[in-house]
PDB file of N, CA and C in Angstrom:
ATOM      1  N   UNK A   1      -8.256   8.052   2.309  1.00  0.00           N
ATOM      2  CA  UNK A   1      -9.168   8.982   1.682  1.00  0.00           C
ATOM      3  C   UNK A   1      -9.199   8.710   0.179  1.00  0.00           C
ATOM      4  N   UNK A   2     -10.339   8.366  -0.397  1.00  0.00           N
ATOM      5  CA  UNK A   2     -10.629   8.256  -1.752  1.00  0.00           C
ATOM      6  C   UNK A   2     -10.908   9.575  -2.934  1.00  0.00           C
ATOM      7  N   UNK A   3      -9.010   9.635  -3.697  1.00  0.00           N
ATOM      8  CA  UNK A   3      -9.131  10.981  -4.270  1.00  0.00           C
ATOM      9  C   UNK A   3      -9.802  10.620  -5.349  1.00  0.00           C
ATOM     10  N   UNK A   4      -9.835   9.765  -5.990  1.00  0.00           N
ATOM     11  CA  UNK A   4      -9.822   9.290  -7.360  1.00  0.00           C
ATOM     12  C   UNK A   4     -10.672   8.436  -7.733  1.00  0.00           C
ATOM     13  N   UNK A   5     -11.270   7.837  -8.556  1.00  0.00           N
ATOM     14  CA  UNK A   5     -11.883   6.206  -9.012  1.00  0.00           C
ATOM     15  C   UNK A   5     -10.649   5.954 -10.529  1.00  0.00           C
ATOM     16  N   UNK A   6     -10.906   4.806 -10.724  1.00  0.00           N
ATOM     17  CA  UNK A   6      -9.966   4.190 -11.561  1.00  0.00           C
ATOM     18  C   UNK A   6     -11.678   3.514 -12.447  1.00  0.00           C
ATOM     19  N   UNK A   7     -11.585   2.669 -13.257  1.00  0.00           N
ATOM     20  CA  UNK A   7     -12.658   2.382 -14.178  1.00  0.00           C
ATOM     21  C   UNK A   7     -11.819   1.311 -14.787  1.00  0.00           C
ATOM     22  N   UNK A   8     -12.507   0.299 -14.977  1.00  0.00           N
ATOM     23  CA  UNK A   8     -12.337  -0.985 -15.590  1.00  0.00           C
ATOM     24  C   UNK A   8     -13.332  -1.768 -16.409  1.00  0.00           C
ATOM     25  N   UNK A   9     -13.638  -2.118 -17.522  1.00  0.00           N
ATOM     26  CA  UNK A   9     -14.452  -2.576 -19.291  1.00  0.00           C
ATOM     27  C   UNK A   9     -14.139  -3.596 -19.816  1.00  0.00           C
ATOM     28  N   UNK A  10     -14.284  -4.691 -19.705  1.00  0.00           N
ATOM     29  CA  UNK A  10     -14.380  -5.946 -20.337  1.00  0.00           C
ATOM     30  C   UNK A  10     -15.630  -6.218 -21.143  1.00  0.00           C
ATOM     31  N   UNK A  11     -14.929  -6.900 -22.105  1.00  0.00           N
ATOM     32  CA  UNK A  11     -16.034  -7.403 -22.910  1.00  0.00           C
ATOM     33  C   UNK A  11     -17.786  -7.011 -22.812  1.00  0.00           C
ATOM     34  N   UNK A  12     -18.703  -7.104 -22.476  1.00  0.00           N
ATOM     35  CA  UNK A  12     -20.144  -6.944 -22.421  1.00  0.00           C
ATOM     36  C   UNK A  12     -20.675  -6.557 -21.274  1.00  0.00           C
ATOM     37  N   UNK A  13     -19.289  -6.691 -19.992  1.00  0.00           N
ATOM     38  CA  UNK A  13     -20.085  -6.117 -18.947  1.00  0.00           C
ATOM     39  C   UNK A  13     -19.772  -4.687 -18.857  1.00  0.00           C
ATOM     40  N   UNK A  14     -20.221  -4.520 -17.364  1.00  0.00           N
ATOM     41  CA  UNK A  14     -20.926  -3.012 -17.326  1.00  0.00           C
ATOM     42  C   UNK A  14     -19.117  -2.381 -16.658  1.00  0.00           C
ATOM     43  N   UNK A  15     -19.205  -1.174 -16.859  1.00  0.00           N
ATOM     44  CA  UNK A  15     -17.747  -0.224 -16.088  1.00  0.00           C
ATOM     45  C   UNK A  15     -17.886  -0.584 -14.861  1.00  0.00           C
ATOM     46  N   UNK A  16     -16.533  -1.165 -14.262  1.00  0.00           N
ATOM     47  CA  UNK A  16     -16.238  -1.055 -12.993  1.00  0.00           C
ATOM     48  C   UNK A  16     -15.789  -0.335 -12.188  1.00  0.00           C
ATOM     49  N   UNK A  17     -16.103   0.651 -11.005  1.00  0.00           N
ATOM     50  CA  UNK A  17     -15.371   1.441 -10.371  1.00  0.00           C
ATOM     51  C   UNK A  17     -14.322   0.949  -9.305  1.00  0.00           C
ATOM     52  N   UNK A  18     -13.205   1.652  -9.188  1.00  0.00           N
ATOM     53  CA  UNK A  18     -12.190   1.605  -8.190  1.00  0.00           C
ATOM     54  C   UNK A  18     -12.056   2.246  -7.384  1.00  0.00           C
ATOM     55  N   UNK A  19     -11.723   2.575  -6.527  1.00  0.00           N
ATOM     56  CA  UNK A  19     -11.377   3.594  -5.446  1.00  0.00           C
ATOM     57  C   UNK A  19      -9.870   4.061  -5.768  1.00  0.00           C
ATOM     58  N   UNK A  20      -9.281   4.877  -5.802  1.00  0.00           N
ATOM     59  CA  UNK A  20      -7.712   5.485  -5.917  1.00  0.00           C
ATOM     60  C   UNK A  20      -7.554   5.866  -4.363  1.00  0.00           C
ATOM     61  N   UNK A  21      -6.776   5.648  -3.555  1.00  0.00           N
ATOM     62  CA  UNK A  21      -6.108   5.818  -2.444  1.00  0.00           C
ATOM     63  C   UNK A  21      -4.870   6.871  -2.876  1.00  0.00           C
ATOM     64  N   UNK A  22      -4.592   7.767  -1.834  1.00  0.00           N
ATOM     65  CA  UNK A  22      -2.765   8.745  -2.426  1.00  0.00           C
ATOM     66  C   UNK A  22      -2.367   8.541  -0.613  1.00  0.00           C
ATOM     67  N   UNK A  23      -1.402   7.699  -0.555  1.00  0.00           N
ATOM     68  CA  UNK A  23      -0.801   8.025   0.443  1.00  0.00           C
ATOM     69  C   UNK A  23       0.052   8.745   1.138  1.00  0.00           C
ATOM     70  N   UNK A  24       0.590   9.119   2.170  1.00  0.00           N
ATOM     71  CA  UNK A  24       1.310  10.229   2.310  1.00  0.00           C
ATOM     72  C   UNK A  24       3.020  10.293   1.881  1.00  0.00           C
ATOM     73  N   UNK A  25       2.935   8.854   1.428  1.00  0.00           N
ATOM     74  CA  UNK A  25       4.353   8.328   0.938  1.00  0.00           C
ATOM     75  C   UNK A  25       4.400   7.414  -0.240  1.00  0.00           C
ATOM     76  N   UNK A  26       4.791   7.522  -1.352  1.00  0.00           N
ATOM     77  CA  UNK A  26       4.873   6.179  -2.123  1.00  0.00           C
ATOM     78  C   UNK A  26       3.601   6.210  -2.882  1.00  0.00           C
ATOM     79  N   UNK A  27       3.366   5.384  -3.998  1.00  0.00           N
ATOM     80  CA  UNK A  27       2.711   5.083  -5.080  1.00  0.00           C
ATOM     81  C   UNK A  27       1.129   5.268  -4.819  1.00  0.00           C
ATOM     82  N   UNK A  28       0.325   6.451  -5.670  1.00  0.00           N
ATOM     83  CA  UNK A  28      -1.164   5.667  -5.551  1.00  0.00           C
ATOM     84  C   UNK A  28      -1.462   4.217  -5.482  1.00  0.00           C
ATOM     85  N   UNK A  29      -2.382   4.098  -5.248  1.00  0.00           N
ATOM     86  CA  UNK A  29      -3.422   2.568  -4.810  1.00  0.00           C
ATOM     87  C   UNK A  29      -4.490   2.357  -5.186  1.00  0.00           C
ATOM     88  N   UNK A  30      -4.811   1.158  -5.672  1.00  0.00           N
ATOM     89  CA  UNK A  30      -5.932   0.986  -6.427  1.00  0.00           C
ATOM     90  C   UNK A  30      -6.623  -0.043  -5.863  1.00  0.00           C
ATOM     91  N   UNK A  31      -7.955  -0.100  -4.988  1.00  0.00           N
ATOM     92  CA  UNK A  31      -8.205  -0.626  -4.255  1.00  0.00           C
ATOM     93  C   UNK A  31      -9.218  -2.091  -4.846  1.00  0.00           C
ATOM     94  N   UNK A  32      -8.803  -2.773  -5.327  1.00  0.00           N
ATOM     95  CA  UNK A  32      -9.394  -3.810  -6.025  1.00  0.00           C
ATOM     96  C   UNK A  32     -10.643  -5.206  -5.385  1.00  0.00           C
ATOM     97  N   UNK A  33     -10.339  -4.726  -4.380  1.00  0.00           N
ATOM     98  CA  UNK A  33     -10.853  -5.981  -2.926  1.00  0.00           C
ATOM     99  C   UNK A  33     -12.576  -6.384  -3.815  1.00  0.00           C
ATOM    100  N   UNK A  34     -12.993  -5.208  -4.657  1.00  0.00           N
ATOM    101  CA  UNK A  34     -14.286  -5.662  -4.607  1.00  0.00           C
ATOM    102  C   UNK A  34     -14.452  -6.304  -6.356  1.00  0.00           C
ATOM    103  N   UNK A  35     -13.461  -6.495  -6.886  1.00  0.00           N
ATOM    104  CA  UNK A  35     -13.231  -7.534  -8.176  1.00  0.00           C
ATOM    105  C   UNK A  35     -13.426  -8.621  -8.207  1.00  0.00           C
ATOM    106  N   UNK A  36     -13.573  -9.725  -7.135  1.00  0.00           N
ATOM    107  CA  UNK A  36     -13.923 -10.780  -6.599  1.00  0.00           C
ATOM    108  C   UNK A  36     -15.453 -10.776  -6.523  1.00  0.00           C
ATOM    109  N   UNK A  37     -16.489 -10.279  -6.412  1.00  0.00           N
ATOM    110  CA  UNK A  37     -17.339  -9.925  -6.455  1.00  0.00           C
ATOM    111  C   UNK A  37     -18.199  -9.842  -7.684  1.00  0.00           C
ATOM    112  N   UNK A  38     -17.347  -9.320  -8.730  1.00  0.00           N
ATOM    113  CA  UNK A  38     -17.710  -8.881 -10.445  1.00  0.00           C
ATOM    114  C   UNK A  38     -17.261 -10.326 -11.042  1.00  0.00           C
ATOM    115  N   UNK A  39     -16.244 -11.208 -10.531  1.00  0.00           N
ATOM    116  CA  UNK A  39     -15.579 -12.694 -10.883  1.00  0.00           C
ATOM    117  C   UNK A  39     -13.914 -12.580 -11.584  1.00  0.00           C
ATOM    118  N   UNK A  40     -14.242 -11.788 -11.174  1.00  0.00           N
ATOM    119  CA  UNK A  40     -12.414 -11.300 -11.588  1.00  0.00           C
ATOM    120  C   UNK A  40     -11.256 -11.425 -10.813  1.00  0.00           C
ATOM    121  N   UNK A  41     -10.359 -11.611 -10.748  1.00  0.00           N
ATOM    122  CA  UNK A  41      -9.091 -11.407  -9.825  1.00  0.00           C
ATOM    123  C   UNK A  41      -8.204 -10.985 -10.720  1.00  0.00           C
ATOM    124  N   UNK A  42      -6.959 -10.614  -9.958  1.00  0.00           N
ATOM    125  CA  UNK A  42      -5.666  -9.816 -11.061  1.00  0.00           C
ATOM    126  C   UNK A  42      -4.347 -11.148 -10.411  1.00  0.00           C
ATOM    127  N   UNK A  43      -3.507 -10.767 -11.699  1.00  0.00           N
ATOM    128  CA  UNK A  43      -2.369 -11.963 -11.687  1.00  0.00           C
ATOM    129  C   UNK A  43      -1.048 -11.093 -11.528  1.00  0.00           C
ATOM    130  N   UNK A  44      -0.641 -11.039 -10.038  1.00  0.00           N
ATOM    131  CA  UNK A  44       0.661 -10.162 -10.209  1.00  0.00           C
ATOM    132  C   UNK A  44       1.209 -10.936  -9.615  1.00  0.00           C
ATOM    133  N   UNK A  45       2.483 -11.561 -10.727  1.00  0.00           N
ATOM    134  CA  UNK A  45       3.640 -12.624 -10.211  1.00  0.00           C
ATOM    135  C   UNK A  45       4.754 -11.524  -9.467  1.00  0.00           C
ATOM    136  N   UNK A  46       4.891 -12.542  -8.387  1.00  0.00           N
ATOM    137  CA  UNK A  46       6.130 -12.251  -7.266  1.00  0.00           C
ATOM    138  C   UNK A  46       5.653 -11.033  -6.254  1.00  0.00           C
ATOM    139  N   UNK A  47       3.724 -10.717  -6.403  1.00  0.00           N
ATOM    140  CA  UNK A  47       3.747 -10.081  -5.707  1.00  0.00           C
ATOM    141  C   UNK A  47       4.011  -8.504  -5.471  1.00  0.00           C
ATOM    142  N   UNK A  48       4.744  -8.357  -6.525  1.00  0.00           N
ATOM    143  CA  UNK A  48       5.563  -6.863  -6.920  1.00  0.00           C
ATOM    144  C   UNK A  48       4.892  -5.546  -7.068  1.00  0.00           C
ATOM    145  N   UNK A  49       3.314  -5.950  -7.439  1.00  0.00           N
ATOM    146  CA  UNK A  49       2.765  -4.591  -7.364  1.00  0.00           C
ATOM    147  C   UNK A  49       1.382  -4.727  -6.485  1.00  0.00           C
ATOM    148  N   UNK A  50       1.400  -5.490  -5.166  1.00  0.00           N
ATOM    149  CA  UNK A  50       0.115  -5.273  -4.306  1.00  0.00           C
ATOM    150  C   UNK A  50       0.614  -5.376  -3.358  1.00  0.00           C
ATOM    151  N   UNK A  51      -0.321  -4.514  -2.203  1.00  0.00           N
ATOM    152  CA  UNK A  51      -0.051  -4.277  -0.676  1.00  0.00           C
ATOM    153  C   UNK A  51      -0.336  -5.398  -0.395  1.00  0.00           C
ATOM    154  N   UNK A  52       0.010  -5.609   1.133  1.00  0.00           N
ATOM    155  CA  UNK A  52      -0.552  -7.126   1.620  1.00  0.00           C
ATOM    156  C   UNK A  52      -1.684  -6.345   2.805  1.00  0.00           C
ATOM    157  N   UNK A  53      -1.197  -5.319   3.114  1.00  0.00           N
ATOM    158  CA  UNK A  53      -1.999  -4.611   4.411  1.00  0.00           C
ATOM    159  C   UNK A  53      -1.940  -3.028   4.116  1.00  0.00           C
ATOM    160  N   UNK A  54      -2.194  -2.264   5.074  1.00  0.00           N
ATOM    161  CA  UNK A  54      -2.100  -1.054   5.333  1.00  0.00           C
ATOM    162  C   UNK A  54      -1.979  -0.317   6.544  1.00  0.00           C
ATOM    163  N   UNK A  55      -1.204   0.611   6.736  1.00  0.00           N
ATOM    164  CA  UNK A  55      -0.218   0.921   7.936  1.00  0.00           C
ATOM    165  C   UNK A  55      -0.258   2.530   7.860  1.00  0.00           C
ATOM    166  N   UNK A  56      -0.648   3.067   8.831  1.00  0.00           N
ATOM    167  CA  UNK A  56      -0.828   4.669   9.031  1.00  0.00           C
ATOM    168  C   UNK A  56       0.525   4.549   9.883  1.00  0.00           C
ATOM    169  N   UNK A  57       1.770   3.875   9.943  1.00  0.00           N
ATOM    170  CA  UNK A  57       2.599   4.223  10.959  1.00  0.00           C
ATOM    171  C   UNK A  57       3.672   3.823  10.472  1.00  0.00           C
ATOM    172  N   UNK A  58       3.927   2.929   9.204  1.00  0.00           N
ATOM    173  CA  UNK A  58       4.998   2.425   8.352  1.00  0.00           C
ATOM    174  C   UNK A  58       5.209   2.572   7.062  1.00  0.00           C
ATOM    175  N   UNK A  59       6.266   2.755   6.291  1.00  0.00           N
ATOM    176  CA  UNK A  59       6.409   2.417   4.812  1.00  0.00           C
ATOM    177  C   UNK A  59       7.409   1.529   4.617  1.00  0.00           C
ATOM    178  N   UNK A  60       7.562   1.279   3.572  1.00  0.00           N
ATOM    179  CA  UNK A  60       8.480   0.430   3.031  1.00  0.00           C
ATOM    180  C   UNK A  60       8.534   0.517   1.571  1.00  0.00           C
ATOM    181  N   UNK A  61       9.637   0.196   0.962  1.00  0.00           N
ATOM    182  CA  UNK A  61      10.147   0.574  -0.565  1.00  0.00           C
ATOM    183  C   UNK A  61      11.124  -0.735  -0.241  1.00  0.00           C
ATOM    184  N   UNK A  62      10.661  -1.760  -0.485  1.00  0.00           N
ATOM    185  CA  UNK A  62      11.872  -2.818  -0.552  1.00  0.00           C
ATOM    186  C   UNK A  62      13.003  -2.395  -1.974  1.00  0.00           C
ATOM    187  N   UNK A  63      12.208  -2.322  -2.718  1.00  0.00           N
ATOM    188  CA  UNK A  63      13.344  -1.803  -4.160  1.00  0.00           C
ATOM    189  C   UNK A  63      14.673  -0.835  -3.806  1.00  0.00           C
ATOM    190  N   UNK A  64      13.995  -0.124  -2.635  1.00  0.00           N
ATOM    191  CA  UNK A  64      15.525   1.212  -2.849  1.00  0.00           C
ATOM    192  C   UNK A  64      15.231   1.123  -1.042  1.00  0.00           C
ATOM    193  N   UNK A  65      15.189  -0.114  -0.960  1.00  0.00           N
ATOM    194  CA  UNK A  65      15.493  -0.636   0.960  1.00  0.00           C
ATOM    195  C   UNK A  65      14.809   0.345   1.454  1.00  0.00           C
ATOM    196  N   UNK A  66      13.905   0.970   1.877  1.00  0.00           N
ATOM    197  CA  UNK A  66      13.610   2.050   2.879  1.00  0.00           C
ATOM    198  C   UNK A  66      12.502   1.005   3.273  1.00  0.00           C
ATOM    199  N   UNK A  67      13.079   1.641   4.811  1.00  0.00           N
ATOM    200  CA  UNK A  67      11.481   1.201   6.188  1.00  0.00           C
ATOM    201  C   UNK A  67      11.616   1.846   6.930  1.00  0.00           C
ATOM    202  N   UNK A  68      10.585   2.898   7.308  1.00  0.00           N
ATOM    203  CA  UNK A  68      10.209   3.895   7.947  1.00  0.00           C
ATOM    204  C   UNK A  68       9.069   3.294   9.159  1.00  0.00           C
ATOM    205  N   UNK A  69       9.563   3.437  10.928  1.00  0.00           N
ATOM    206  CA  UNK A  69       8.701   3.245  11.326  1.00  0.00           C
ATOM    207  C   UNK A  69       8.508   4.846  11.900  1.00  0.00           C
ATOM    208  N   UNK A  70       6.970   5.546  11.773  1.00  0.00           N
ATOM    209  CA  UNK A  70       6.435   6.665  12.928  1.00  0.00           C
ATOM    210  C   UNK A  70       7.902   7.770  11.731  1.00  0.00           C
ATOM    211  N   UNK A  71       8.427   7.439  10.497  1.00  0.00           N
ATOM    212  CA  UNK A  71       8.946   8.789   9.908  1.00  0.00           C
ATOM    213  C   UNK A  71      10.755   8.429  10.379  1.00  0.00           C
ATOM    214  N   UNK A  72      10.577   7.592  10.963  1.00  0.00           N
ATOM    215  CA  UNK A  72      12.320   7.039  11.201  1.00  0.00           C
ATOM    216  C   UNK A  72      12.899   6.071  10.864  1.00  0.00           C
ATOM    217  N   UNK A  73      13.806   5.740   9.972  1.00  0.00           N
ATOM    218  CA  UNK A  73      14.536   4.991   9.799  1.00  0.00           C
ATOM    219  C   UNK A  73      14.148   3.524  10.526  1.00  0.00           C
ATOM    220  N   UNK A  74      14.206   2.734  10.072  1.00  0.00           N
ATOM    221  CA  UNK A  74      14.282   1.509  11.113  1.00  0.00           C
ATOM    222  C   UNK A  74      15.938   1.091  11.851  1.00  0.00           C
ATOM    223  N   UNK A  75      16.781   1.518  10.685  1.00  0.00           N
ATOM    224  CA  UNK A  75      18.051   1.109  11.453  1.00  0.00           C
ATOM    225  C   UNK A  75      19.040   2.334  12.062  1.00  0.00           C
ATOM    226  N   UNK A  76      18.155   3.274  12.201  1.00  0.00           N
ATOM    227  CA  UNK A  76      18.381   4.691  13.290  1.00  0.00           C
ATOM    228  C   UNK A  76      17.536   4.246  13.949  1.00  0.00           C
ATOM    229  N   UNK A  77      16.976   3.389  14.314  1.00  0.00           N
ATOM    230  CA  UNK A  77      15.778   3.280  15.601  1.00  0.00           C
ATOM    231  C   UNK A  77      16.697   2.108  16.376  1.00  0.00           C
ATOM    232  N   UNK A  78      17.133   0.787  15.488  1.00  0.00           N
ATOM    233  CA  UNK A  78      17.730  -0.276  16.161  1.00  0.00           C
ATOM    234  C   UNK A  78      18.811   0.404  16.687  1.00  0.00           C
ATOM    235  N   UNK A  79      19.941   0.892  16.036  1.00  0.00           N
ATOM    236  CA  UNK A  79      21.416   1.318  16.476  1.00  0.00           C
ATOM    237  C   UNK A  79      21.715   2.069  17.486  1.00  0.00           C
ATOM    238  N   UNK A  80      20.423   3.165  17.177  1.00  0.00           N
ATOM    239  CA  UNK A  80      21.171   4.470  18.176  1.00  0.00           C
ATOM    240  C   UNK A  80      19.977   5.240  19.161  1.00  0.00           C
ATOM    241  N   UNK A  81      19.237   4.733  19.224  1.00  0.00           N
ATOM    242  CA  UNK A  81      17.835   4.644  19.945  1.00  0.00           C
ATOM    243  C   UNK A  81      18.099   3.804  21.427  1.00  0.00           C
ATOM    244  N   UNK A  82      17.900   4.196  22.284  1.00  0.00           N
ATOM    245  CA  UNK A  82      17.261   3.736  23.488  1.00  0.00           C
ATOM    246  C   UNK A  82      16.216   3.216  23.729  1.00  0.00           C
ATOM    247  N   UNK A  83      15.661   1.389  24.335  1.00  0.00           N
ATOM    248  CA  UNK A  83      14.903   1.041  24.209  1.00  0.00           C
ATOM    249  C   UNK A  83      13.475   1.637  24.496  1.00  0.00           C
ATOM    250  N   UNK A  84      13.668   2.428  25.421  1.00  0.00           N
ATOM    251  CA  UNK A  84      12.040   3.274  25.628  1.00  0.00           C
ATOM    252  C   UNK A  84      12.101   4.501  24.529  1.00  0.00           C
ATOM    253  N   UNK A  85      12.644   4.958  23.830  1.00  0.00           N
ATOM    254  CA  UNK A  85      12.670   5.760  23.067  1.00  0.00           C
ATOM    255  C   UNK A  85      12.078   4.851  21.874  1.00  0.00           C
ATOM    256  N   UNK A  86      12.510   3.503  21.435  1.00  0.00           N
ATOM    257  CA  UNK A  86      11.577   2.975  20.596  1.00  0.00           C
ATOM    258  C   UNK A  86       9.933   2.692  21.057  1.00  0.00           C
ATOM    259  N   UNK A  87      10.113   1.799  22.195  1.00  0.00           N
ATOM    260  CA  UNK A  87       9.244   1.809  22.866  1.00  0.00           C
ATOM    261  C   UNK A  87       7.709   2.587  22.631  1.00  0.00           C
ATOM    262  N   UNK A  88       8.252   4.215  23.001  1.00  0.00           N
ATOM    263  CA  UNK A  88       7.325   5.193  23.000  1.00  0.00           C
ATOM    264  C   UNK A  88       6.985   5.180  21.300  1.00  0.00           C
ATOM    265  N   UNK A  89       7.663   4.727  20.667  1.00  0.00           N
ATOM    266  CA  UNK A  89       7.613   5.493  19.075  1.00  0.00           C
ATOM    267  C   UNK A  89       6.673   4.404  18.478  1.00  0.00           C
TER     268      UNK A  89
END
């Protein structure tokens, strides 16, 4: 759901709009996909500040280790979970 726009001004061209994403976990999002388009791309070394996808059923925080599948732990799901209990999840 698009709460927000973000806005972007270079030199002579015209304002660019963004879309702002708020997910139900973790950092707003700034949906850039259509910057390619205007001739632009963004340079984020190592990756560190862009999604690769999007997931209504996972998070992840590699920085402070969390992976949440369906709101659970991933390694309360491997350890102490029963395979159809993941299964279903």
């Amino acid at each position: 759901m698009v709460d927000k726009t973000a806005h972007i001004a270079w030199d002579n061209q015209s304002n660019i709009e963004l879309p702002i994403y708020t997910p139900t976990l973790g950092k707003q999002v700034i949906d850039i996909s259509t910057l390619g388009n205007q001739g632009a791309f963004t340079y984020d070394p190592g990756f560190m500040s862009t999604a690769a996808c999007e997931s209504q059923i996972t998070y992840i925080n590699g920085d402070k280790g969390i992976l949440l599948h369906r709101g659970y732990p991933i390694d309360q799901l491997a350890e102490k979970k029963q395979f159809l209990d993941v299964a279903y999840a």
